[in-house]
Protein backbone atom coordinates (compact mmCIF):
# COMPACT_ATOMS: atom_id res chain seq x y z
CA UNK A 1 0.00 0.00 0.00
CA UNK A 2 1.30 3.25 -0.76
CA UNK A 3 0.89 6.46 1.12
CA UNK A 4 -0.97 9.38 -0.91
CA UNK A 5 -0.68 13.38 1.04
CA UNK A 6 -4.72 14.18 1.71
CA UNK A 7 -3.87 17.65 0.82
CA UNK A 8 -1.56 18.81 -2.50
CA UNK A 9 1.24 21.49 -2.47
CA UNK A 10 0.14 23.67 -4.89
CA UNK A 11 2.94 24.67 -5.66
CA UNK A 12 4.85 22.59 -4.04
CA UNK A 13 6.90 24.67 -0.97
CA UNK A 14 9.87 22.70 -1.54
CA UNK A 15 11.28 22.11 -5.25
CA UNK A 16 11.98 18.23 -5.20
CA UNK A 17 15.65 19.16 -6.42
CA UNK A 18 18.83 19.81 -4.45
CA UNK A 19 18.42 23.19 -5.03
CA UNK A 20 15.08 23.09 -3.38
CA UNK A 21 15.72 21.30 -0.62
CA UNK A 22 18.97 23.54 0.35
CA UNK A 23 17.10 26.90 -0.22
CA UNK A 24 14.84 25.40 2.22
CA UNK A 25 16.98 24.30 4.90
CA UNK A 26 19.28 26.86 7.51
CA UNK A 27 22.78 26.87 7.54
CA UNK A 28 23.63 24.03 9.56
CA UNK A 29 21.37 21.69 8.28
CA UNK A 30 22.03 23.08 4.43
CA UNK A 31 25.97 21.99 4.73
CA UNK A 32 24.48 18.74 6.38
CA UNK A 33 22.28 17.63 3.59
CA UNK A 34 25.17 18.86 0.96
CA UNK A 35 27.63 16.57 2.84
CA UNK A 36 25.49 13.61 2.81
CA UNK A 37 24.59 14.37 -0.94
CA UNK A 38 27.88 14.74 -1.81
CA UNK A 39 29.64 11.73 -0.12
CA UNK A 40 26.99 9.42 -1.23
CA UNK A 41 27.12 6.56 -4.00
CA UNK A 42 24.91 7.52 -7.08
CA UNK A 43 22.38 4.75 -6.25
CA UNK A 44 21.99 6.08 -2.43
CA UNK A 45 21.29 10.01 -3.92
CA UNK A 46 17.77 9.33 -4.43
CA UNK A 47 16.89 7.92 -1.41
CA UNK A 48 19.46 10.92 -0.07
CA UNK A 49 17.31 13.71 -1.85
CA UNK A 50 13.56 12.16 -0.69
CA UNK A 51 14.80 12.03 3.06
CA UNK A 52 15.78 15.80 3.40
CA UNK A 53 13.20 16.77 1.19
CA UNK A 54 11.00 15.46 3.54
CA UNK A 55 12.96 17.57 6.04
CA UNK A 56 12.51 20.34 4.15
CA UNK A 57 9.03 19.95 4.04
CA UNK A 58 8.42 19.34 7.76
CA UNK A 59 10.99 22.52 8.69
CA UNK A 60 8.74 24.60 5.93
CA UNK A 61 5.67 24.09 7.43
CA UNK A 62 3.92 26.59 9.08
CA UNK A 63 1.37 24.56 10.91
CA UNK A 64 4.27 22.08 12.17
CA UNK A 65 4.63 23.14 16.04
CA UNK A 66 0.19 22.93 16.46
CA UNK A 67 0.10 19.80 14.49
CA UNK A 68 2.66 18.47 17.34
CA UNK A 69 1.40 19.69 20.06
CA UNK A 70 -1.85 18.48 19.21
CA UNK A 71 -0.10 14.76 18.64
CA UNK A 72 1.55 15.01 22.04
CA UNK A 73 -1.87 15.66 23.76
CA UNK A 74 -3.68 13.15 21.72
CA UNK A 75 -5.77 15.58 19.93
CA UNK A 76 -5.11 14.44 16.24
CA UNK A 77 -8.26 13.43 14.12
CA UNK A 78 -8.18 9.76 13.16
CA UNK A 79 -9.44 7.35 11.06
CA UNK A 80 -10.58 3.86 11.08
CA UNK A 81 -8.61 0.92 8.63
CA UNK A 82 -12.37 0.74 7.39
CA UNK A 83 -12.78 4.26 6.58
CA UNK A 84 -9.48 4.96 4.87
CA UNK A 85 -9.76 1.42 3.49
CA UNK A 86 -13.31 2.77 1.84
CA UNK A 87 -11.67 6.18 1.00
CA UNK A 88 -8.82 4.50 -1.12
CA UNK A 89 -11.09 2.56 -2.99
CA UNK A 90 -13.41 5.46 -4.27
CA UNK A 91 -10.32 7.37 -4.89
CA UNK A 92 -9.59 4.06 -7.51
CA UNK A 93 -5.89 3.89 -5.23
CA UNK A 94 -4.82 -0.02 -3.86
CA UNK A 95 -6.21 -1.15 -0.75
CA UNK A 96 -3.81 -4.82 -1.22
């Protein structure tokens, strides 16, 4: 089963490039993720790129700090297996 976002970046807030992903990140964390990208293998870059892109993401978002502090005290909305089970299927994505 694969993972789909609910909600869309339109556009996205992070470019899924290295520039992208480095504009989006401070200092410390920019000459991080160039490191890593740099010393990796060519077949590890991908995998290199998604990870701090997903960093990106997370250290982009606006909403991040009420989103965990509504995790920490349990406050999240959920979801059933059955409902997102039911919600895949109308959307015509796997459910296997």
């Amino acid at each position: 089963m694969t993972a789909q976002p609910i909600h869309g970046h339109e556009p996205e807030r992070v470019p899924r490039n290295a520039d992208g992903i480095a504009a989006a990140l401070s200092g410390e964390r920019r000459m991080e993720f160039y490191r890593e990208l740099l010393a990796a293998a060519p077949e590890k870059a991908e995998n290199i790129l998604r990870r701090w892109w997903l960093e990106a993401m997370l250290d982009t978002d606006q909403d991040a700090d009420r989103r965990a502090d509504a995790a920490l005290a349990g406050a999240m909305p959920t979801v059933s297996l059955g409902e997102l089970m039911t919600r895949r299927r109308e959307a015509g994505l796997p459910v296997d």
